[in-house]
PDB file of N, CA and C in Angstrom:
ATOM      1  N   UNK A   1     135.763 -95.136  69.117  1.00  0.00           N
ATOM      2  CA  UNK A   1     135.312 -93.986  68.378  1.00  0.00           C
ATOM      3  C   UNK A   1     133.829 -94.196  68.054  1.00  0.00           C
ATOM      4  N   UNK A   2     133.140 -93.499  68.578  1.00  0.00           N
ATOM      5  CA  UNK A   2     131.509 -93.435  68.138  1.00  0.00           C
ATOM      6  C   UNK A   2     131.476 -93.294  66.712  1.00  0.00           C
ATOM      7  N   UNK A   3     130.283 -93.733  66.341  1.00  0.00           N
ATOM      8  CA  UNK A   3     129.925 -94.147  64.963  1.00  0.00           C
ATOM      9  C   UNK A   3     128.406 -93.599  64.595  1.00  0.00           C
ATOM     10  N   UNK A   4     127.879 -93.214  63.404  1.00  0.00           N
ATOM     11  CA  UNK A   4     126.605 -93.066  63.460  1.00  0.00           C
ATOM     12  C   UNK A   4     126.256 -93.999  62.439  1.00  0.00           C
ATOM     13  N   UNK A   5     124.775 -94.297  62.559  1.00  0.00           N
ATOM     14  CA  UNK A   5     124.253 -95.405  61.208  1.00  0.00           C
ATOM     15  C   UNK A   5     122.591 -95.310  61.593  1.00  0.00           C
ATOM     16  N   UNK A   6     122.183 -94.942  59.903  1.00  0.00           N
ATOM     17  CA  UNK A   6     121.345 -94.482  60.034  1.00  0.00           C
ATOM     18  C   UNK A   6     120.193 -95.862  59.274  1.00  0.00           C
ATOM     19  N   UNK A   7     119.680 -96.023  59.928  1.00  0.00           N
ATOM     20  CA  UNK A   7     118.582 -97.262  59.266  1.00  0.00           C
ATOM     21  C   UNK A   7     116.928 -96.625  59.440  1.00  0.00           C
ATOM     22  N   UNK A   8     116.458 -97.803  58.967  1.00  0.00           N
ATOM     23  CA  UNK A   8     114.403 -97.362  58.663  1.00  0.00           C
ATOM     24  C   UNK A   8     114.073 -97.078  60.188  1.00  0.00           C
ATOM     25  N   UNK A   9     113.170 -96.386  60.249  1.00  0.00           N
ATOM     26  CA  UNK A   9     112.248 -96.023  61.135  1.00  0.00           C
ATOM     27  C   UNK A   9     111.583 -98.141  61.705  1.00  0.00           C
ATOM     28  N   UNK A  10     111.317 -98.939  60.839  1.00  0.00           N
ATOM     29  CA  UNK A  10     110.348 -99.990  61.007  1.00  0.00           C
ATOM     30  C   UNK A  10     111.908-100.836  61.800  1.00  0.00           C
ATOM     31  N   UNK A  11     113.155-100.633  61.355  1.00  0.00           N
ATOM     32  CA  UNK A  11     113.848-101.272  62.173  1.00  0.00           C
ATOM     33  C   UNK A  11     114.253-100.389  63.575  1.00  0.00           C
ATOM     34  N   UNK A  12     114.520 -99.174  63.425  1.00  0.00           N
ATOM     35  CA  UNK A  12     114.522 -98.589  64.887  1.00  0.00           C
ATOM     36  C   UNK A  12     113.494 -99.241  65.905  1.00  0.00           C
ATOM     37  N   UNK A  13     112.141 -99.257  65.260  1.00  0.00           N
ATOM     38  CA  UNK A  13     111.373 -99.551  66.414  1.00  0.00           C
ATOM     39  C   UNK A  13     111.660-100.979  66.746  1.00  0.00           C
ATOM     40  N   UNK A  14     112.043-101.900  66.086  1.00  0.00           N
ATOM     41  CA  UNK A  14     112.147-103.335  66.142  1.00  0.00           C
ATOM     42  C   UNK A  14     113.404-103.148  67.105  1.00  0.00           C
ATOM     43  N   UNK A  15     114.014-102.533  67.031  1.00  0.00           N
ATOM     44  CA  UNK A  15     115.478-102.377  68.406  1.00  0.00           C
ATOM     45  C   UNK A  15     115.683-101.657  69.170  1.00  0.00           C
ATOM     46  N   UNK A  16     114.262-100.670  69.480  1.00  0.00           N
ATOM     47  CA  UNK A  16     113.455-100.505  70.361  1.00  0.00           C
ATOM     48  C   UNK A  16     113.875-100.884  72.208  1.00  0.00           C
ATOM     49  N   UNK A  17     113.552-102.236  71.914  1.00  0.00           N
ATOM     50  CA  UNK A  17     113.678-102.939  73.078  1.00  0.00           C
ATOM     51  C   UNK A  17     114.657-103.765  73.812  1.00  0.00           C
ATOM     52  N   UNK A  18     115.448-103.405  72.871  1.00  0.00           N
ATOM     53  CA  UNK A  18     116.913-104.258  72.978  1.00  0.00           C
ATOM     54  C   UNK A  18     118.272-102.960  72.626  1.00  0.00           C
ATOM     55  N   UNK A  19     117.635-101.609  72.859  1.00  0.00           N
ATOM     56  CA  UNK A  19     118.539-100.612  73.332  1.00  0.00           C
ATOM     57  C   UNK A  19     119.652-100.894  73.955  1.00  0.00           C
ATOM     58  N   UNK A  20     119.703-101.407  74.752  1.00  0.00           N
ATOM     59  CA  UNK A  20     121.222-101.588  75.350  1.00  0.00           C
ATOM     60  C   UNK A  20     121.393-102.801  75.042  1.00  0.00           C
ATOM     61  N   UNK A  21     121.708-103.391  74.338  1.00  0.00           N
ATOM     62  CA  UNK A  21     121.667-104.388  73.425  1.00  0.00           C
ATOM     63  C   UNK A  21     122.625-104.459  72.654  1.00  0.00           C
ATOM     64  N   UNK A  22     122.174-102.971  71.559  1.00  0.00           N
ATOM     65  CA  UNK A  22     122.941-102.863  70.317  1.00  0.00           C
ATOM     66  C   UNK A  22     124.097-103.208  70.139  1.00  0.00           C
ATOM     67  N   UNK A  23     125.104-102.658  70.825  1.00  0.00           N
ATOM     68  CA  UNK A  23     126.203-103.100  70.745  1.00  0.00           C
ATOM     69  C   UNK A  23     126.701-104.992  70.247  1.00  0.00           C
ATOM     70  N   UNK A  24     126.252-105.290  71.255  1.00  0.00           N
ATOM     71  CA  UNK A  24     126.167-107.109  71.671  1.00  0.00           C
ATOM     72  C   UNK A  24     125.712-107.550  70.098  1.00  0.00           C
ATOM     73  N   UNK A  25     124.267-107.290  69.892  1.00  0.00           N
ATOM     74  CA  UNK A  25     123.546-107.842  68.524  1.00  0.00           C
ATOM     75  C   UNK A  25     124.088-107.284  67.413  1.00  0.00           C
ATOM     76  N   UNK A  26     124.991-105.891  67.022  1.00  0.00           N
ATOM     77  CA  UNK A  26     125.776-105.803  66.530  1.00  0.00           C
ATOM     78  C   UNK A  26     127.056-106.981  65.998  1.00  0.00           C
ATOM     79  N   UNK A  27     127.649-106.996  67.485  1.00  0.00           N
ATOM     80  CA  UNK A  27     128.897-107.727  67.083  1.00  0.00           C
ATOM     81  C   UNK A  27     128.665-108.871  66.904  1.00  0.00           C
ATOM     82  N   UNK A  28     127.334-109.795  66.999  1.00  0.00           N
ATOM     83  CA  UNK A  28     126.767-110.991  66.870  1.00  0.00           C
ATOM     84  C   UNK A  28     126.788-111.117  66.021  1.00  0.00           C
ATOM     85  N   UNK A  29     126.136-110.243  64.694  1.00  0.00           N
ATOM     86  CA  UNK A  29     125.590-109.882  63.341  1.00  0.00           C
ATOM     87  C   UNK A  29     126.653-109.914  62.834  1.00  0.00           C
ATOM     88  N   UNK A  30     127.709-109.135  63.302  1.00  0.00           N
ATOM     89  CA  UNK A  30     128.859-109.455  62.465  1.00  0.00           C
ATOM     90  C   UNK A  30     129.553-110.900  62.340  1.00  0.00           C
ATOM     91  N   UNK A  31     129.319-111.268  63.492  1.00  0.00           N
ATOM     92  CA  UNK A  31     130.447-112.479  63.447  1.00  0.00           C
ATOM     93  C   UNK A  31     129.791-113.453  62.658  1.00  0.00           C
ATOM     94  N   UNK A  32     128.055-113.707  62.599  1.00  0.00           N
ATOM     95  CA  UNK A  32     127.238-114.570  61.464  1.00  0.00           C
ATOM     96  C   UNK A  32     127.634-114.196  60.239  1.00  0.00           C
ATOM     97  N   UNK A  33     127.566-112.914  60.084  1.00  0.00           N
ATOM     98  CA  UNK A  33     127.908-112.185  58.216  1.00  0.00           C
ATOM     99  C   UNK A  33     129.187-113.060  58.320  1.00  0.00           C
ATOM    100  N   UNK A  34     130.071-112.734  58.818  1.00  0.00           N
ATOM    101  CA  UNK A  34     131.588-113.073  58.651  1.00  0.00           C
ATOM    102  C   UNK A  34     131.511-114.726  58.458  1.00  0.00           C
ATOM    103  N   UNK A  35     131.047-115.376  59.857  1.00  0.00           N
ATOM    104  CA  UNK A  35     131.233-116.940  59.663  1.00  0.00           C
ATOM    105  C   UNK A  35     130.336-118.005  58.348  1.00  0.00           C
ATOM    106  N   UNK A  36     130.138-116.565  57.565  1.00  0.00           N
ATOM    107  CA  UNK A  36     128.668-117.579  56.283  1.00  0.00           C
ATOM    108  C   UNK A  36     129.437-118.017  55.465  1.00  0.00           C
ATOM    109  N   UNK A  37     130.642-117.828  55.001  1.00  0.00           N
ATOM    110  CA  UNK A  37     132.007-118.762  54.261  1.00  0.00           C
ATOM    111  C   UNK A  37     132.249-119.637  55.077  1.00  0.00           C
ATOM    112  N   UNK A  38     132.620-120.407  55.946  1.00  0.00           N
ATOM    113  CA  UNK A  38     133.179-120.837  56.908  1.00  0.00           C
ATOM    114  C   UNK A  38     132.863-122.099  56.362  1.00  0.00           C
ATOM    115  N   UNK A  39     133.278-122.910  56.594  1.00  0.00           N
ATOM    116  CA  UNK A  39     133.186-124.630  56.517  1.00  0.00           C
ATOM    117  C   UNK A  39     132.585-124.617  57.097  1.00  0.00           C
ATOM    118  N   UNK A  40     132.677-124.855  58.371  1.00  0.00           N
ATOM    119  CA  UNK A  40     131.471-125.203  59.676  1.00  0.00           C
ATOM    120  C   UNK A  40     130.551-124.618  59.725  1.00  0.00           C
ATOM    121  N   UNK A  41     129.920-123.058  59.475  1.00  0.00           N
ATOM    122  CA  UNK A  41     128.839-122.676  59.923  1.00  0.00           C
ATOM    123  C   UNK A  41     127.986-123.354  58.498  1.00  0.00           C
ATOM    124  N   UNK A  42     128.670-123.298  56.899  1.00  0.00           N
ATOM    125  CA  UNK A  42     127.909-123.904  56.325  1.00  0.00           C
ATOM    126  C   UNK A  42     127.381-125.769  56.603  1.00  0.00           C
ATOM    127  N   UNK A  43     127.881-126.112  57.276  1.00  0.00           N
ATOM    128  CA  UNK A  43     127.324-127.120  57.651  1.00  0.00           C
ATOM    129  C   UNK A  43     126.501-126.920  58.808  1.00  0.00           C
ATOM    130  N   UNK A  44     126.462-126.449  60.007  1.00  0.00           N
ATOM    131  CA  UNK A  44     125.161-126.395  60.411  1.00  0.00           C
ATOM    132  C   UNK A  44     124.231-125.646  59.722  1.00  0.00           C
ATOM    133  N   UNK A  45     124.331-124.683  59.001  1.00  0.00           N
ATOM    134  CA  UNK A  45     123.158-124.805  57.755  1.00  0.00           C
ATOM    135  C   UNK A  45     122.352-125.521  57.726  1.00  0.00           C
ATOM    136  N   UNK A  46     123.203-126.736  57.010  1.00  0.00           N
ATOM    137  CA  UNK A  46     122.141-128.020  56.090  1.00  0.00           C
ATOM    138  C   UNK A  46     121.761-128.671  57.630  1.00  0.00           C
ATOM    139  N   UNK A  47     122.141-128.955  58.654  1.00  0.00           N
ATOM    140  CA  UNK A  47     121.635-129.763  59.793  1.00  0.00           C
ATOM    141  C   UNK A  47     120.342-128.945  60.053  1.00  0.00           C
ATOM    142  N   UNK A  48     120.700-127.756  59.931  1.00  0.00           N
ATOM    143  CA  UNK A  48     119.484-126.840  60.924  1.00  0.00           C
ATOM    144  C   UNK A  48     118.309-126.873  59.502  1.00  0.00           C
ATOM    145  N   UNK A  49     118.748-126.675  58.165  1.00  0.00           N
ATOM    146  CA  UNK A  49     117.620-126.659  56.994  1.00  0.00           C
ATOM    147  C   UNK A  49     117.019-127.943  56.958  1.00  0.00           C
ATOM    148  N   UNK A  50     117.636-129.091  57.326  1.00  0.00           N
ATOM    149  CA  UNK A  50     117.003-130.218  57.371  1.00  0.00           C
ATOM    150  C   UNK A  50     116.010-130.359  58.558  1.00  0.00           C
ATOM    151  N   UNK A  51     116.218-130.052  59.571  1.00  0.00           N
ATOM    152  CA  UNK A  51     115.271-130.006  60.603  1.00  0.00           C
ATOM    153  C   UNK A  51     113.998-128.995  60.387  1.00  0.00           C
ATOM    154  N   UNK A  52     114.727-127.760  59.766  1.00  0.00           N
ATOM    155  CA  UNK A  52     112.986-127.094  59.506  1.00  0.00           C
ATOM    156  C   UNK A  52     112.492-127.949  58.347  1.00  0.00           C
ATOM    157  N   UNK A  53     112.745-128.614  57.455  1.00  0.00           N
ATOM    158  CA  UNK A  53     112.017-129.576  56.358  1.00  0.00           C
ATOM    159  C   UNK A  53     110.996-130.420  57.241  1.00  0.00           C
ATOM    160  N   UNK A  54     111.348-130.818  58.122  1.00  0.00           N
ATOM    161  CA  UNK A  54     110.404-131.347  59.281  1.00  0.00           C
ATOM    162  C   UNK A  54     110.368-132.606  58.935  1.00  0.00           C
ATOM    163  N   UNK A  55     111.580-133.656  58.542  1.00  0.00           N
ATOM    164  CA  UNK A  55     111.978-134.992  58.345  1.00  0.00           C
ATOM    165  C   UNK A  55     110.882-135.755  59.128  1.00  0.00           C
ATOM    166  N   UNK A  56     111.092-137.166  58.272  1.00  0.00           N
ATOM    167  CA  UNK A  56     110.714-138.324  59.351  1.00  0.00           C
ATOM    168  C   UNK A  56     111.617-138.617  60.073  1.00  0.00           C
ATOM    169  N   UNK A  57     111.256-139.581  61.122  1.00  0.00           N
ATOM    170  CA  UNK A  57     111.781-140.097  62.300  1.00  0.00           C
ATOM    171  C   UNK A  57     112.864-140.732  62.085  1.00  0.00           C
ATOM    172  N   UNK A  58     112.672-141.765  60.151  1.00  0.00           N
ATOM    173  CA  UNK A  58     114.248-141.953  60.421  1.00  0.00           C
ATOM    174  C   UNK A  58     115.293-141.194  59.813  1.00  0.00           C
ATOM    175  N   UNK A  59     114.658-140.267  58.893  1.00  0.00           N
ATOM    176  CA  UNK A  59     115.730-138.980  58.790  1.00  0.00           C
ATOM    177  C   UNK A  59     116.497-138.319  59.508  1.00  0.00           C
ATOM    178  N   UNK A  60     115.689-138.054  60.660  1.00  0.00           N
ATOM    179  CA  UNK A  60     116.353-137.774  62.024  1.00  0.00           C
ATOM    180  C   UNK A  60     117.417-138.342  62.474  1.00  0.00           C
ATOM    181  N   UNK A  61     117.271-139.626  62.925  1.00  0.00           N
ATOM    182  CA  UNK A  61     117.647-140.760  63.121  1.00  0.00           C
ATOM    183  C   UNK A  61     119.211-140.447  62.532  1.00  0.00           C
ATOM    184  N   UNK A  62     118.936-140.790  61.180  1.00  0.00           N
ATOM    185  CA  UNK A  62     120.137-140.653  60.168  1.00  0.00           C
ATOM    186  C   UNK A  62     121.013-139.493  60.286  1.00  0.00           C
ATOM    187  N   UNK A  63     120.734-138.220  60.327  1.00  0.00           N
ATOM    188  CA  UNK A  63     121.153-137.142  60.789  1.00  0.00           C
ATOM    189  C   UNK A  63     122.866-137.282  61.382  1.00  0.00           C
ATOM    190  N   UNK A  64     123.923-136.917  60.378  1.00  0.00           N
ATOM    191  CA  UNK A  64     125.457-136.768  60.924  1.00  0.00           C
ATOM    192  C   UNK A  64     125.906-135.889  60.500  1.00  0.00           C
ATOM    193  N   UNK A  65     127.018-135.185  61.419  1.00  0.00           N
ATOM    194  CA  UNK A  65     127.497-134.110  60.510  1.00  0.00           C
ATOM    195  C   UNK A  65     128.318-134.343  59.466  1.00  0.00           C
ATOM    196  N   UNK A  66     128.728-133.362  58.445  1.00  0.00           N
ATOM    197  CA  UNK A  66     128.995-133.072  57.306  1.00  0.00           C
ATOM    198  C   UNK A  66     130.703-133.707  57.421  1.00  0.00           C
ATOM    199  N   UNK A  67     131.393-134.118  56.501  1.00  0.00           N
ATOM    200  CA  UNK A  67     132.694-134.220  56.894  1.00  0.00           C
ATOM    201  C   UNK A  67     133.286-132.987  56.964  1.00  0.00           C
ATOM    202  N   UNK A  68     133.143-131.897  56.386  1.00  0.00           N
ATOM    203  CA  UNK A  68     133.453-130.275  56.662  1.00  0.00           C
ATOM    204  C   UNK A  68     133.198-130.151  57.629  1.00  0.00           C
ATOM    205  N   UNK A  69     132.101-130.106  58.392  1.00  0.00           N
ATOM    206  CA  UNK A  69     132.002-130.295  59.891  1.00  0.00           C
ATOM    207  C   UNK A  69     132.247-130.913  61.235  1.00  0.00           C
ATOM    208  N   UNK A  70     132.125-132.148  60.796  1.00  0.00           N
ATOM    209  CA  UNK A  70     133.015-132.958  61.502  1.00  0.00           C
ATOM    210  C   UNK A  70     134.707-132.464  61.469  1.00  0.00           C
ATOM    211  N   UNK A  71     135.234-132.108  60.539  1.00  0.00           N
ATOM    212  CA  UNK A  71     136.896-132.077  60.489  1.00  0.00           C
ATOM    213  C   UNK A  71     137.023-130.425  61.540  1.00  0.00           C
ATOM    214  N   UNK A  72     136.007-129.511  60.649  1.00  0.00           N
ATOM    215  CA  UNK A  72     135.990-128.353  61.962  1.00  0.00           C
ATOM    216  C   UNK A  72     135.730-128.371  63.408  1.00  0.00           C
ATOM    217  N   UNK A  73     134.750-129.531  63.827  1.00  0.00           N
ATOM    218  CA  UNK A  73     134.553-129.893  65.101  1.00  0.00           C
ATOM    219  C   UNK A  73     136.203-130.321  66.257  1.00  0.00           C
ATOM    220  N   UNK A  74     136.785-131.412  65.053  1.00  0.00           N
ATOM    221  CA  UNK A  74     137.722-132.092  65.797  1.00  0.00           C
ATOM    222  C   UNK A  74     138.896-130.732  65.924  1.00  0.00           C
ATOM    223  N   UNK A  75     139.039-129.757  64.717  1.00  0.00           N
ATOM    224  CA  UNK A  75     139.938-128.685  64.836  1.00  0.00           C
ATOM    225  C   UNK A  75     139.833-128.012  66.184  1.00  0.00           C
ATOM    226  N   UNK A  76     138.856-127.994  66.632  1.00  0.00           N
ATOM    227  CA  UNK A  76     138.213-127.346  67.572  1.00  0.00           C
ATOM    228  C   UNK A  76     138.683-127.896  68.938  1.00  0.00           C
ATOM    229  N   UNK A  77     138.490-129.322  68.821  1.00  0.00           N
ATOM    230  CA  UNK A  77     138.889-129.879  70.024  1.00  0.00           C
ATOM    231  C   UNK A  77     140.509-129.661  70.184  1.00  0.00           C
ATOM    232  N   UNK A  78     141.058-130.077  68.924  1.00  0.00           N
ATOM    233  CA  UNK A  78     142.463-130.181  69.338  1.00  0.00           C
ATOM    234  C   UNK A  78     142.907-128.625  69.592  1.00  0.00           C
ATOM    235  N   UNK A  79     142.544-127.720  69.148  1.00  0.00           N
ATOM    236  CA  UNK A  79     142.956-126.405  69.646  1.00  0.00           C
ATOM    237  C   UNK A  79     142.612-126.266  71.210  1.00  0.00           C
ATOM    238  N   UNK A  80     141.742-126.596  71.554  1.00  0.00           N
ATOM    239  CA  UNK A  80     141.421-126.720  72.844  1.00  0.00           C
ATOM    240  C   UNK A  80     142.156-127.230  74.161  1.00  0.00           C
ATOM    241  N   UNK A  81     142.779-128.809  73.338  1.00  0.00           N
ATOM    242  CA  UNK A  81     143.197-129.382  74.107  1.00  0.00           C
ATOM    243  C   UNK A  81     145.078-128.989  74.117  1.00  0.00           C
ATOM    244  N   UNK A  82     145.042-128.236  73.091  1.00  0.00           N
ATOM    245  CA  UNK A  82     146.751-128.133  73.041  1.00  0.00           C
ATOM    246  C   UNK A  82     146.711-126.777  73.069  1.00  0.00           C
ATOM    247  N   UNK A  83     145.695-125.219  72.838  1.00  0.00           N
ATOM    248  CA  UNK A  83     145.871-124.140  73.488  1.00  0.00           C
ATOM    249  C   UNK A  83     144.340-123.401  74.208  1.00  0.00           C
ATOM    250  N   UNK A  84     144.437-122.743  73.849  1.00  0.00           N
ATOM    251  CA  UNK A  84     143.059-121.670  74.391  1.00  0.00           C
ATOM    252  C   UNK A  84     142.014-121.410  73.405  1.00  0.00           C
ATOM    253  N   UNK A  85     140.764-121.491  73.412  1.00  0.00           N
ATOM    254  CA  UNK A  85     139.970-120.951  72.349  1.00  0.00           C
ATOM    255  C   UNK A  85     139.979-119.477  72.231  1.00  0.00           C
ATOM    256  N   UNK A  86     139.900-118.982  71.259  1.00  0.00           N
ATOM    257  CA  UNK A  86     139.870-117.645  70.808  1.00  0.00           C
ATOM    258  C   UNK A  86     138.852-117.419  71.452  1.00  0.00           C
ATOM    259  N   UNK A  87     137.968-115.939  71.525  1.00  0.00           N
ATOM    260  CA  UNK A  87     136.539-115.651  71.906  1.00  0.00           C
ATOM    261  C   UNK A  87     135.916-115.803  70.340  1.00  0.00           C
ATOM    262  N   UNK A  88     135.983-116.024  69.610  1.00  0.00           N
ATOM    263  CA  UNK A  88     135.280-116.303  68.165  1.00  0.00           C
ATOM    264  C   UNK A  88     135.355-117.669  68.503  1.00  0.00           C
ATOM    265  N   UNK A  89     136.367-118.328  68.407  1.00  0.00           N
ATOM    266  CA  UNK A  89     136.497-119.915  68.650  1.00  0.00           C
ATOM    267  C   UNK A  89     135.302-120.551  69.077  1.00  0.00           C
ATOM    268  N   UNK A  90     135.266-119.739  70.651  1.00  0.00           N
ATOM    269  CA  UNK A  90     134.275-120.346  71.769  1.00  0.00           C
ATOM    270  C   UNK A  90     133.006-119.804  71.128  1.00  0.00           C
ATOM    271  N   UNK A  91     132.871-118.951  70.464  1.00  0.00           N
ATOM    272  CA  UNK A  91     131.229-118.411  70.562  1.00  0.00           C
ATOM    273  C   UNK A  91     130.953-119.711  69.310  1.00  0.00           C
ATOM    274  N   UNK A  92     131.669-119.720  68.384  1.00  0.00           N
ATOM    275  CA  UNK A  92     131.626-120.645  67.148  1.00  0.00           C
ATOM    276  C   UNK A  92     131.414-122.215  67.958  1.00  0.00           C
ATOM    277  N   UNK A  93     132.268-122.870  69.060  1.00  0.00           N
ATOM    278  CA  UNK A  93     131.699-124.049  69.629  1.00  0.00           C
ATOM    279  C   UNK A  93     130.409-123.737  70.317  1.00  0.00           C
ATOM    280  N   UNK A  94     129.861-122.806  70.784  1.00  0.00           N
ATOM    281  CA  UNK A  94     128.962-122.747  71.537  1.00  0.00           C
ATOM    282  C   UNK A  94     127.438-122.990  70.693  1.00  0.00           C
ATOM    283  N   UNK A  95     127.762-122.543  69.949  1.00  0.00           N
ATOM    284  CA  UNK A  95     127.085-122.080  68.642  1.00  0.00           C
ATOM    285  C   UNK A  95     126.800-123.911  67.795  1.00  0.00           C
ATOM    286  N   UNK A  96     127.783-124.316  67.805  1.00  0.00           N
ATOM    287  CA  UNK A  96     127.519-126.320  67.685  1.00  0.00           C
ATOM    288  C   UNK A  96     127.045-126.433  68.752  1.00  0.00           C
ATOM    289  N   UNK A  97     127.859-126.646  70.133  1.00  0.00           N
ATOM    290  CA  UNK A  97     126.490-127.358  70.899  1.00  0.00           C
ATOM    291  C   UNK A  97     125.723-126.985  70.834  1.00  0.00           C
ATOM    292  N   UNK A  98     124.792-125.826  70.793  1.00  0.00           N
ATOM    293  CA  UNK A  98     123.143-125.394  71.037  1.00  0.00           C
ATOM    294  C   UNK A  98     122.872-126.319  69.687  1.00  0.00           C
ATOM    295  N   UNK A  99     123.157-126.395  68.717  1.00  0.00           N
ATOM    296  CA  UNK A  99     122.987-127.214  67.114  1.00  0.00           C
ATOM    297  C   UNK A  99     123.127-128.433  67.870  1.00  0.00           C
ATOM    298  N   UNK A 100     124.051-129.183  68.253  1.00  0.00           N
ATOM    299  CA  UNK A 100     124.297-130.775  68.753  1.00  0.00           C
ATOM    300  C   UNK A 100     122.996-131.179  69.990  1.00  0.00           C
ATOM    301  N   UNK A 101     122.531-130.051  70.780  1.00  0.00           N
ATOM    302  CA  UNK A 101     121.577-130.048  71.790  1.00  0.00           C
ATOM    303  C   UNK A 101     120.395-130.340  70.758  1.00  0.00           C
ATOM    304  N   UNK A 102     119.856-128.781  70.030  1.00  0.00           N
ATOM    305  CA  UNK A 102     118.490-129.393  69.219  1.00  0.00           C
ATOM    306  C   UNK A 102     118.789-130.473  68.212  1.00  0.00           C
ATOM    307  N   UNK A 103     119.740-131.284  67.870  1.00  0.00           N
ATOM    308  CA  UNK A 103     119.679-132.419  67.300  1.00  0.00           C
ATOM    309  C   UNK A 103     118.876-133.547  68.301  1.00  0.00           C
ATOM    310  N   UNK A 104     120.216-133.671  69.312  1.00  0.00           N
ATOM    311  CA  UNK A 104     119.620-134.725  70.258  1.00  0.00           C
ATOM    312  C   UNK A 104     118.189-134.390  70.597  1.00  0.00           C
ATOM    313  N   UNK A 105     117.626-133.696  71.131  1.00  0.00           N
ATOM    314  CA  UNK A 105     116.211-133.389  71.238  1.00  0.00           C
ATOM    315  C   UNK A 105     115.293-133.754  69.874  1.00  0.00           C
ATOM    316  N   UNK A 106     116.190-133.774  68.876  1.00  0.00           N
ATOM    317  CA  UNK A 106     115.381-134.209  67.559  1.00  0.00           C
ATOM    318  C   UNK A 106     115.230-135.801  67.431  1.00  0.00           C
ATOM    319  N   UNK A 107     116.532-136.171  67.770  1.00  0.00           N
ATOM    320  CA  UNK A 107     116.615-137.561  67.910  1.00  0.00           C
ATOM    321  C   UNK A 107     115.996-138.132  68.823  1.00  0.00           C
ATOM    322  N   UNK A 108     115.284-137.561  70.012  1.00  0.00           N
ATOM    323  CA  UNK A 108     114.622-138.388  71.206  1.00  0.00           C
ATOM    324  C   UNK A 108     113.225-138.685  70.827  1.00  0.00           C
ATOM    325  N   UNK A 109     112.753-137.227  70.000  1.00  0.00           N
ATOM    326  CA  UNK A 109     111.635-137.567  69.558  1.00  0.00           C
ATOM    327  C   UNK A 109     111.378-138.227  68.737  1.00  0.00           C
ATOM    328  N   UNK A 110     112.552-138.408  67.666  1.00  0.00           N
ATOM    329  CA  UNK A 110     112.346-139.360  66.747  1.00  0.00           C
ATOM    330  C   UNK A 110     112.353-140.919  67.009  1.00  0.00           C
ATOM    331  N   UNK A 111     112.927-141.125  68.089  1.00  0.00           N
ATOM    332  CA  UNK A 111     113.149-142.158  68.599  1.00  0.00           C
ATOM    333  C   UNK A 111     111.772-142.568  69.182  1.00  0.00           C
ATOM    334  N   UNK A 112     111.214-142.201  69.970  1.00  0.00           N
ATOM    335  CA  UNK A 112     109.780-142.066  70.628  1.00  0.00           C
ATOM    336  C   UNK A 112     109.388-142.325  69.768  1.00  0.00           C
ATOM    337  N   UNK A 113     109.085-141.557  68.619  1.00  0.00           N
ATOM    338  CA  UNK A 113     108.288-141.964  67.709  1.00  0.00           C
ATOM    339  C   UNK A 113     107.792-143.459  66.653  1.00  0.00           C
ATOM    340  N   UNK A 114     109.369-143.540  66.363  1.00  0.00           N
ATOM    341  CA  UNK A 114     109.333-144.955  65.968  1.00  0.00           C
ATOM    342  C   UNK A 114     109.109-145.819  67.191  1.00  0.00           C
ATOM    343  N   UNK A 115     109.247-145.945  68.253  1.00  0.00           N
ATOM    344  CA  UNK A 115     108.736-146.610  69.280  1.00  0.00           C
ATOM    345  C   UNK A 115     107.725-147.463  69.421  1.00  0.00           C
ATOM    346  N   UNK A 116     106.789-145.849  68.840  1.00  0.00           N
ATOM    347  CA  UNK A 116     105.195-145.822  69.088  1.00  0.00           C
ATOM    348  C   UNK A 116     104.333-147.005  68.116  1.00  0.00           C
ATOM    349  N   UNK A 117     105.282-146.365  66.880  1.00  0.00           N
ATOM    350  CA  UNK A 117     105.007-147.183  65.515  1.00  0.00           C
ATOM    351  C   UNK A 117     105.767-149.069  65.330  1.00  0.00           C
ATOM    352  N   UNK A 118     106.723-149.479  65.844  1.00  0.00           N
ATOM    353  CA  UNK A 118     107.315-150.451  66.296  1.00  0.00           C
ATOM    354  C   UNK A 118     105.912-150.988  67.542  1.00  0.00           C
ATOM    355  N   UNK A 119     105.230-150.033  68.133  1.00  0.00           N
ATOM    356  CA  UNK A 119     104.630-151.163  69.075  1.00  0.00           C
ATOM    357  C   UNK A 119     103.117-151.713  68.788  1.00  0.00           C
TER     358      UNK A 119
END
């Protein structure tokens, strides 16, 4: 059933360019609004707020997930391994690795870094 929704002129133009889009960034938007209770998404939160703080090397370093996160991670696996991920499921793991990816990339540099300083 079509829907109408009427927003600012300064955001029309901002979605503009991503017209056929809407839909997609819609249901994206929703599923972030929705997953901001969540155990897990509040823990990549603090991983991802700690990285814009722009830590030292061994902050980085130090960097583990949350036990809320961790326990949602392993939920994850074992649903996996004993049925099917939901399509929320999967977008929600997908959504950690890209988080577990810019970690490791955080950690290489941090690593490098102390390297530099160690030599």
């Amino acid at each position: 059933m079509p829907s109408t929704v009427t927003i600012t002129d300064e955001l029309a133009n901002q979605l503009k360019p991503y017209e056929l889009q809407i839909p997609e960034i819609l249901q994206l938007g929703i599923s972030e609004w929705n997953a901001r209770g969540q155990v897990g998404y509040n823990g990549l939160n603090g991983v991802l707020e700690k990285l814009a703080a722009l830590p030292s090397p061994e902050e980085v370093m130090a960097l583990r997930p949350s036990l809320p996160l961790q326990e949602r991670l392993e939920a994850l696996l074992e649903k996996n391994r004993t049925a099917r991920l939901s399509a929320d499921d999967q977008r929600e793991w997908d959504q950690y690795q890209y988080v577990e990816h810019l970690v490791r990339l955080a950690k290489i540099n941090a690593a490098r870094k102390l390297k530099v300083t160690d030599s």
